[in-house]
N, C-alpha and C. Protein backbone atom coordinates (compact mmCIF):
# COMPACT_ATOMS: atom_id res chain seq x y z
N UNK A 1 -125.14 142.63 -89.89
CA UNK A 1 -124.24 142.51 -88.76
C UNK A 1 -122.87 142.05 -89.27
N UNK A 2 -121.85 142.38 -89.00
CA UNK A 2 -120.62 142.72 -89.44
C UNK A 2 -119.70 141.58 -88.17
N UNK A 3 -119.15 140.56 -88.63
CA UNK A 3 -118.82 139.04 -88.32
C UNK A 3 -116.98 139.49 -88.36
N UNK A 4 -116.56 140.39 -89.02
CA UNK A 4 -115.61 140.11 -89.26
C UNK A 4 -114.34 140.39 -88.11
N UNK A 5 -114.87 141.34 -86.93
CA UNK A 5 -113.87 141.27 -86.01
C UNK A 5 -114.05 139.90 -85.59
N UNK A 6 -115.05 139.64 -85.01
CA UNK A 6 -114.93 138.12 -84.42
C UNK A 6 -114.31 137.37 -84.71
N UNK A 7 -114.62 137.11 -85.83
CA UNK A 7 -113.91 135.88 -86.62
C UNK A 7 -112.37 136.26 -87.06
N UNK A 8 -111.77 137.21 -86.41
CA UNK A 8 -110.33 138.23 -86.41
C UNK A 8 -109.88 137.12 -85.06
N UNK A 9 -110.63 137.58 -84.18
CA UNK A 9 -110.59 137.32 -82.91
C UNK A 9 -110.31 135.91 -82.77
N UNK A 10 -111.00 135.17 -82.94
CA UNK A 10 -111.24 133.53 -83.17
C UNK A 10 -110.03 133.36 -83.45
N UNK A 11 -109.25 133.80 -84.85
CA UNK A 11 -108.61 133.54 -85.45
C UNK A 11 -107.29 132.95 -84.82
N UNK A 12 -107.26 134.40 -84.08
CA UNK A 12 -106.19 134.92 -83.72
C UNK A 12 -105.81 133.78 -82.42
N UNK A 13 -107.16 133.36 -81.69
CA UNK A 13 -107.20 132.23 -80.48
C UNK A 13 -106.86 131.28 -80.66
N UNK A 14 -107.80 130.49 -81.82
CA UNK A 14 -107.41 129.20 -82.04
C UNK A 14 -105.72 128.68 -83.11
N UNK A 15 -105.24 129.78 -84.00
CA UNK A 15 -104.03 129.85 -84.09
C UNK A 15 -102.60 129.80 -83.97
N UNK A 16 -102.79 130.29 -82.07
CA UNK A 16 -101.42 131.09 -81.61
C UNK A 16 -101.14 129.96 -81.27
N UNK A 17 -99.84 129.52 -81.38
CA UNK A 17 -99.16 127.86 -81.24
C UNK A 17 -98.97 128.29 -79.48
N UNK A 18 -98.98 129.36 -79.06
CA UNK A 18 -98.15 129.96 -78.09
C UNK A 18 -99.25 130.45 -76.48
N UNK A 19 -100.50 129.63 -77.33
CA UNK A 19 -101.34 130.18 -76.55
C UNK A 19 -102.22 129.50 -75.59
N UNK A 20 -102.95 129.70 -74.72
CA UNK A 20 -103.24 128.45 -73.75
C UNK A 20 -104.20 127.94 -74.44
N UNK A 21 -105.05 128.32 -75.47
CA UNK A 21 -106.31 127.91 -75.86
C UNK A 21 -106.35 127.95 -77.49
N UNK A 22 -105.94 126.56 -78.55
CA UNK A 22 -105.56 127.12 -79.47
C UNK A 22 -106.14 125.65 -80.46
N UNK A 23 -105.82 125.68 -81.29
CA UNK A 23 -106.62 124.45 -82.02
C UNK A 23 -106.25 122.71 -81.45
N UNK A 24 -104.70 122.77 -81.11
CA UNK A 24 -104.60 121.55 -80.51
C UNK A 24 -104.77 121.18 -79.33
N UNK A 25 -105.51 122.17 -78.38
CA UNK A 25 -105.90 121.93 -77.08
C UNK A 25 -107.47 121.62 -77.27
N UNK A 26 -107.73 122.13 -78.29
CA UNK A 26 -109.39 122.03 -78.64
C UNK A 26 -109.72 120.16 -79.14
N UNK A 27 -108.39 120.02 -79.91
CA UNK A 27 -108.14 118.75 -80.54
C UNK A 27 -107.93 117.79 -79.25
N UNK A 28 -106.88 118.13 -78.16
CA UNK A 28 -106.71 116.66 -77.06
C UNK A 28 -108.43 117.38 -76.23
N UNK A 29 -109.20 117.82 -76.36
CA UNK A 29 -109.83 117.84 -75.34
C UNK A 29 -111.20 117.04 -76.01
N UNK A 30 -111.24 117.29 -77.28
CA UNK A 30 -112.32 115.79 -78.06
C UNK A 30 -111.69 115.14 -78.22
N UNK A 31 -110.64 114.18 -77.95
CA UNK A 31 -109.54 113.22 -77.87
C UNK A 31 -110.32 112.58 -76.64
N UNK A 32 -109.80 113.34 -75.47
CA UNK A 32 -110.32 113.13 -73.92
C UNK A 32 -111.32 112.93 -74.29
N UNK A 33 -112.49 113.66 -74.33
CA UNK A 33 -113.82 113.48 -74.10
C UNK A 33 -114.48 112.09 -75.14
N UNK A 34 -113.56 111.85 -76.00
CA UNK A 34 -114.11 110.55 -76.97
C UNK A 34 -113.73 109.45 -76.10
N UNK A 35 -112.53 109.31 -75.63
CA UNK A 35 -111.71 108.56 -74.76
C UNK A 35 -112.40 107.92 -73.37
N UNK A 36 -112.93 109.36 -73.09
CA UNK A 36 -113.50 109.02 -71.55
C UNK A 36 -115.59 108.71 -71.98
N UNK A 37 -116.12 109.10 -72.99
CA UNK A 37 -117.42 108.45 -73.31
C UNK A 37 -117.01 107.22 -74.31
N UNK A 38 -116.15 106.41 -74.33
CA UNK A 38 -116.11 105.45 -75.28
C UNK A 38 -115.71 104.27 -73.86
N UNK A 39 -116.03 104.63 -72.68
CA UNK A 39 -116.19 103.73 -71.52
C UNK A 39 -117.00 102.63 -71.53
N UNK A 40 -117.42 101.08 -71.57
CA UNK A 40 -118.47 100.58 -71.58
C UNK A 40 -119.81 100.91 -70.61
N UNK A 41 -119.50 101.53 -69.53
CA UNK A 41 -120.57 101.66 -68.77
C UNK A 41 -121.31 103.05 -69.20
N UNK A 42 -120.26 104.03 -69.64
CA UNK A 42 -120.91 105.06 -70.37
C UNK A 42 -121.34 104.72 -71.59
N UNK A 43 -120.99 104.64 -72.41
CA UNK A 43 -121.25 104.29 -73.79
C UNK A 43 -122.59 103.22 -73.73
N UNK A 44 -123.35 102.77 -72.57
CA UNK A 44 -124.44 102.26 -72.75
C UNK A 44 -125.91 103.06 -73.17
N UNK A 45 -125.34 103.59 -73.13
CA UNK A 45 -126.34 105.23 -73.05
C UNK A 45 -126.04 105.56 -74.94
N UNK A 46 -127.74 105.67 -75.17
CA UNK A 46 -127.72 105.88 -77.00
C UNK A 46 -126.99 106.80 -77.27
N UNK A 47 -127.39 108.46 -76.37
CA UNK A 47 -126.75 109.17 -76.58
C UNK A 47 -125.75 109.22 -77.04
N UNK A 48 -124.83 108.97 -76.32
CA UNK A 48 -123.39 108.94 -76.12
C UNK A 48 -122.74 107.96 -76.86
N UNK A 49 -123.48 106.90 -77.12
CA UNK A 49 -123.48 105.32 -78.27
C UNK A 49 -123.10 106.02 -79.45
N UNK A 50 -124.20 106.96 -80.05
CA UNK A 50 -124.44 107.74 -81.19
C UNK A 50 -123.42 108.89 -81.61
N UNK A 51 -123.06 109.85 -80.57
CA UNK A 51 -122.01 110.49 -80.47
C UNK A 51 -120.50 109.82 -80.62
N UNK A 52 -120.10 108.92 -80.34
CA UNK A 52 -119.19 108.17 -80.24
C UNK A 52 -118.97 107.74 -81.85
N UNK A 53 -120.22 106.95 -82.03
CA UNK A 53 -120.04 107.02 -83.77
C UNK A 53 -119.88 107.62 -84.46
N UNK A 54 -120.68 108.68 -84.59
CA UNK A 54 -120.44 110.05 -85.21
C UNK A 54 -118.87 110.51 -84.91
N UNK A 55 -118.08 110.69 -84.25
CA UNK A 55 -117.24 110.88 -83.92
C UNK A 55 -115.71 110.26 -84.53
N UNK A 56 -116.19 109.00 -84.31
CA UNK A 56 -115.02 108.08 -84.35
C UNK A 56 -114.00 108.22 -85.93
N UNK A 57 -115.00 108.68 -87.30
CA UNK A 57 -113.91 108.99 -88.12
C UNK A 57 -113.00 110.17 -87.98
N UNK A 58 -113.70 110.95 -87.27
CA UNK A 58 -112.96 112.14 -87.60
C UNK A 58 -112.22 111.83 -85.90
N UNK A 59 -112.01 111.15 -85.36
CA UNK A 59 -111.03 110.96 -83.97
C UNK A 59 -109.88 110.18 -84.64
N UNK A 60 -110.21 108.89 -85.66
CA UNK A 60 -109.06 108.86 -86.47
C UNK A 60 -108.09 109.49 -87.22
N UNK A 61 -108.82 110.06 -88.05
CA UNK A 61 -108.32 110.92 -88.83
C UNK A 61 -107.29 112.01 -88.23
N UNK A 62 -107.77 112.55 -86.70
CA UNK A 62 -106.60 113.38 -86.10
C UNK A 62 -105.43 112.69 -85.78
N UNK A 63 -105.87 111.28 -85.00
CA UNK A 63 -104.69 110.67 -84.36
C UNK A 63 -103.77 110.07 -85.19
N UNK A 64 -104.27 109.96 -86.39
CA UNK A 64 -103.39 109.17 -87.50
C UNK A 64 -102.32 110.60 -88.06
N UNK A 65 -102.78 112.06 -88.27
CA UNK A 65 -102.21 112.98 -88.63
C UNK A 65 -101.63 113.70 -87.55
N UNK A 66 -101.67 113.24 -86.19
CA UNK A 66 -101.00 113.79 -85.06
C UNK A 66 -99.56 113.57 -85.23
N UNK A 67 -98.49 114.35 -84.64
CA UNK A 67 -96.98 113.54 -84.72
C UNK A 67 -96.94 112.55 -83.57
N UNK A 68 -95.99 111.54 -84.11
CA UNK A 68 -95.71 110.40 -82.55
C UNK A 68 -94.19 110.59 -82.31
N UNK A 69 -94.01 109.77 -81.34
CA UNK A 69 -92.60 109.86 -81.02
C UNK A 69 -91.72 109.20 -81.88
N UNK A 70 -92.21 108.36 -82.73
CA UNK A 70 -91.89 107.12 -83.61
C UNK A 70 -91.28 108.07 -84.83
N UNK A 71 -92.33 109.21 -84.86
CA UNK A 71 -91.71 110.14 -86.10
C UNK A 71 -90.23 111.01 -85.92
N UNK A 72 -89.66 110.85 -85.02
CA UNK A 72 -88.53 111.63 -84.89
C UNK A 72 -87.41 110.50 -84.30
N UNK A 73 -86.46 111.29 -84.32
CA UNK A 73 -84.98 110.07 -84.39
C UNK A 73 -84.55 111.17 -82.88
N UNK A 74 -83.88 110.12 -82.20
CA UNK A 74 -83.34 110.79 -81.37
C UNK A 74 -81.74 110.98 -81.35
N UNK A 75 -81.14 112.02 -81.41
CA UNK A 75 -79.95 112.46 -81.47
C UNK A 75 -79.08 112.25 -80.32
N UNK A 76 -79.37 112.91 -79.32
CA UNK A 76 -78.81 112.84 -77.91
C UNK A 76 -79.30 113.08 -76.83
N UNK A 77 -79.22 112.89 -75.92
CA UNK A 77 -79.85 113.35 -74.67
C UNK A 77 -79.32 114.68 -74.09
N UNK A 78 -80.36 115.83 -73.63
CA UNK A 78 -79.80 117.00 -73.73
C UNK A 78 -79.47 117.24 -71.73
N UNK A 79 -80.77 116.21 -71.10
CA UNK A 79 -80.30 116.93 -69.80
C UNK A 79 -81.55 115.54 -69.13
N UNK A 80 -80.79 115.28 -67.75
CA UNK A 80 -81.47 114.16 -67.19
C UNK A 80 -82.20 115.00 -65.38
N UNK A 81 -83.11 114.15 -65.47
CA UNK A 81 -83.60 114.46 -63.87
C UNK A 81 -84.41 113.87 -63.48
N UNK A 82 -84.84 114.02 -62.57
CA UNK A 82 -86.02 113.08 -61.35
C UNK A 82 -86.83 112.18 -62.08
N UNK A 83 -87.97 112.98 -63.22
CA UNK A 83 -89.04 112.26 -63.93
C UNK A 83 -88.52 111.85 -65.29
N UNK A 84 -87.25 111.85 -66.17
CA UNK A 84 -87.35 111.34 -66.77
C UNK A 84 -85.78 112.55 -67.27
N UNK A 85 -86.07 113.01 -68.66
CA UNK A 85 -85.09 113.26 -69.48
C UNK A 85 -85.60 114.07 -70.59
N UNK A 86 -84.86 115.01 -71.34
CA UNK A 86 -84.91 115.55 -72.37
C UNK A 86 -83.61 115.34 -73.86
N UNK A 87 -84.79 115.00 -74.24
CA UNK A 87 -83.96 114.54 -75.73
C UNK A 87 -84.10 115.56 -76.76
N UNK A 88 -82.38 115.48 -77.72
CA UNK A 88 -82.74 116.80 -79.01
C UNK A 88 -83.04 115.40 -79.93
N UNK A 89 -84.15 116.20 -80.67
CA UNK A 89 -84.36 114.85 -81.80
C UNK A 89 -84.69 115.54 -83.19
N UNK A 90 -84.93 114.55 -84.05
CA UNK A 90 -84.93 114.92 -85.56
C UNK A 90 -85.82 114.64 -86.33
N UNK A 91 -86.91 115.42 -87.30
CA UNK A 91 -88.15 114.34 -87.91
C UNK A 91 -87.31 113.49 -88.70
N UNK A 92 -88.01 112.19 -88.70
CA UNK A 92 -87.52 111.30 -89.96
C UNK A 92 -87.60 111.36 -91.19
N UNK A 93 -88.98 112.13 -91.27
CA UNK A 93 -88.85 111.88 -93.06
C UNK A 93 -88.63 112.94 -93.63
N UNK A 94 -88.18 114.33 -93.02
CA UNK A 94 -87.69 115.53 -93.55
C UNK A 94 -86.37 116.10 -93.35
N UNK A 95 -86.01 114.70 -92.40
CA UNK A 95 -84.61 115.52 -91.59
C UNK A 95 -84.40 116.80 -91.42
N UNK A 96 -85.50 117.34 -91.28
CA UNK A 96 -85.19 119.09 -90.57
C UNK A 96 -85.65 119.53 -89.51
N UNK A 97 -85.07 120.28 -89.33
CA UNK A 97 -85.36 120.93 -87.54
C UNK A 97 -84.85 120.57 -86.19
N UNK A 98 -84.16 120.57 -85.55
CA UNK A 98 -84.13 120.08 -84.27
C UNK A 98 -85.53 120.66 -83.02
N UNK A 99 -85.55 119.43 -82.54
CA UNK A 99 -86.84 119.54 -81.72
C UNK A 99 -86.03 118.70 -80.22
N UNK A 100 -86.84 119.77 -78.62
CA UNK A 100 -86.49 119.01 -77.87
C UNK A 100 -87.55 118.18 -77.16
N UNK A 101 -87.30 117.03 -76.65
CA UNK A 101 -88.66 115.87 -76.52
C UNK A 101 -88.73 115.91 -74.62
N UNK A 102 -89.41 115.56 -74.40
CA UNK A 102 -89.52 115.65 -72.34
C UNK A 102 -89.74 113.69 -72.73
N UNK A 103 -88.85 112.86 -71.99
CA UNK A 103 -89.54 111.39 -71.93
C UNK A 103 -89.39 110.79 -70.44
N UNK A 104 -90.98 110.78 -70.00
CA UNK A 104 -91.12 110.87 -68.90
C UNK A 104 -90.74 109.12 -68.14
N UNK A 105 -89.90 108.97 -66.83
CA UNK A 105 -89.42 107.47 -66.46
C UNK A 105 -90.90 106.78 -66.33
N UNK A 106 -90.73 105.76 -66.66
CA UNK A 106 -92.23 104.78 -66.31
C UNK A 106 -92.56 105.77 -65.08
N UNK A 107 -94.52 105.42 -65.15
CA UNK A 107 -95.16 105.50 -64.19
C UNK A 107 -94.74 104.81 -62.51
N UNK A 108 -94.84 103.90 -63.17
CA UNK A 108 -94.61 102.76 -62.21
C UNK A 108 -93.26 103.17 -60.62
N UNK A 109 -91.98 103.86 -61.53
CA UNK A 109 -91.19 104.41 -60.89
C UNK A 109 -90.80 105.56 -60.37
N UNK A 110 -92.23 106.50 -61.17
CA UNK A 110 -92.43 108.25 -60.02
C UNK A 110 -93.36 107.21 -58.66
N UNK A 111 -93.73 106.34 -59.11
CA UNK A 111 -95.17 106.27 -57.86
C UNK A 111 -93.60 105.58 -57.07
N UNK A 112 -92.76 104.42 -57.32
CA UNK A 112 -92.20 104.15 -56.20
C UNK A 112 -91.57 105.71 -55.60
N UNK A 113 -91.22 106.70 -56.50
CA UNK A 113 -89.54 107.35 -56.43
C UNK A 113 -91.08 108.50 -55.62
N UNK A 114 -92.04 108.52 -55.35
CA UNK A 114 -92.91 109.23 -54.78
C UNK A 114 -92.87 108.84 -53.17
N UNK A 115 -93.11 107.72 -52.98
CA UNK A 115 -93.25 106.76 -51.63
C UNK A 115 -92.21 107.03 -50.65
């Protein structure tokens, strides 16, 4: 049996930076799901006890190699509105690329600016 369109296919899914379904959506969604079974009332359960462990190096290992906001410098502010603002910013330790950032106003002040 001949694997190799599939795995064309796959490829091509989990790849596309551009796509709804792609390796870093696969990545926040065992993020979430570690997040939301690492609950104390869930996590009483072996199952899920066990899974959680199993888990937990390699949940580091992403979040430590994820980018943060901490990694980029912010240049200027490109455009302001309701929830917050968009910033052009810069990585720090390569100084290349311009990137634009969404930084959303506290929670606290969509729920008043909601009311």
């Amino acid at each position: 049996m001949n694997t190799e369109p599939n795995e064309k296919v796959l490829n091509e899914l989990l790849y596309d930076k551009r796509g709804k379904f792609n390796v870093d959506v696969l990545l926040d969604c065992v993020i979430a799901l570690y997040n939301d079974c690492n609950a104390p009332a869930i996590k009483a359960n072996i199952n899920i006890k066990n899974f959680i462990q199993r888990l937990e190096p390699f949940i580091n290992k992403v979040q430590n190699a994820r980018p943060r906001i901490s990694d980029y410098q912010k240049i200027k502010i490109i455009g302001r509105g309701a929830f917050g603002e968009v910033q052009l910013c810069r990585h720090k330790s390569t100084k290349k690329g311009n990137y634009s950032r969404k930084s959303p106003i506290e929670r606290r002040l969509i729920v008043q600016f909601a009311r």
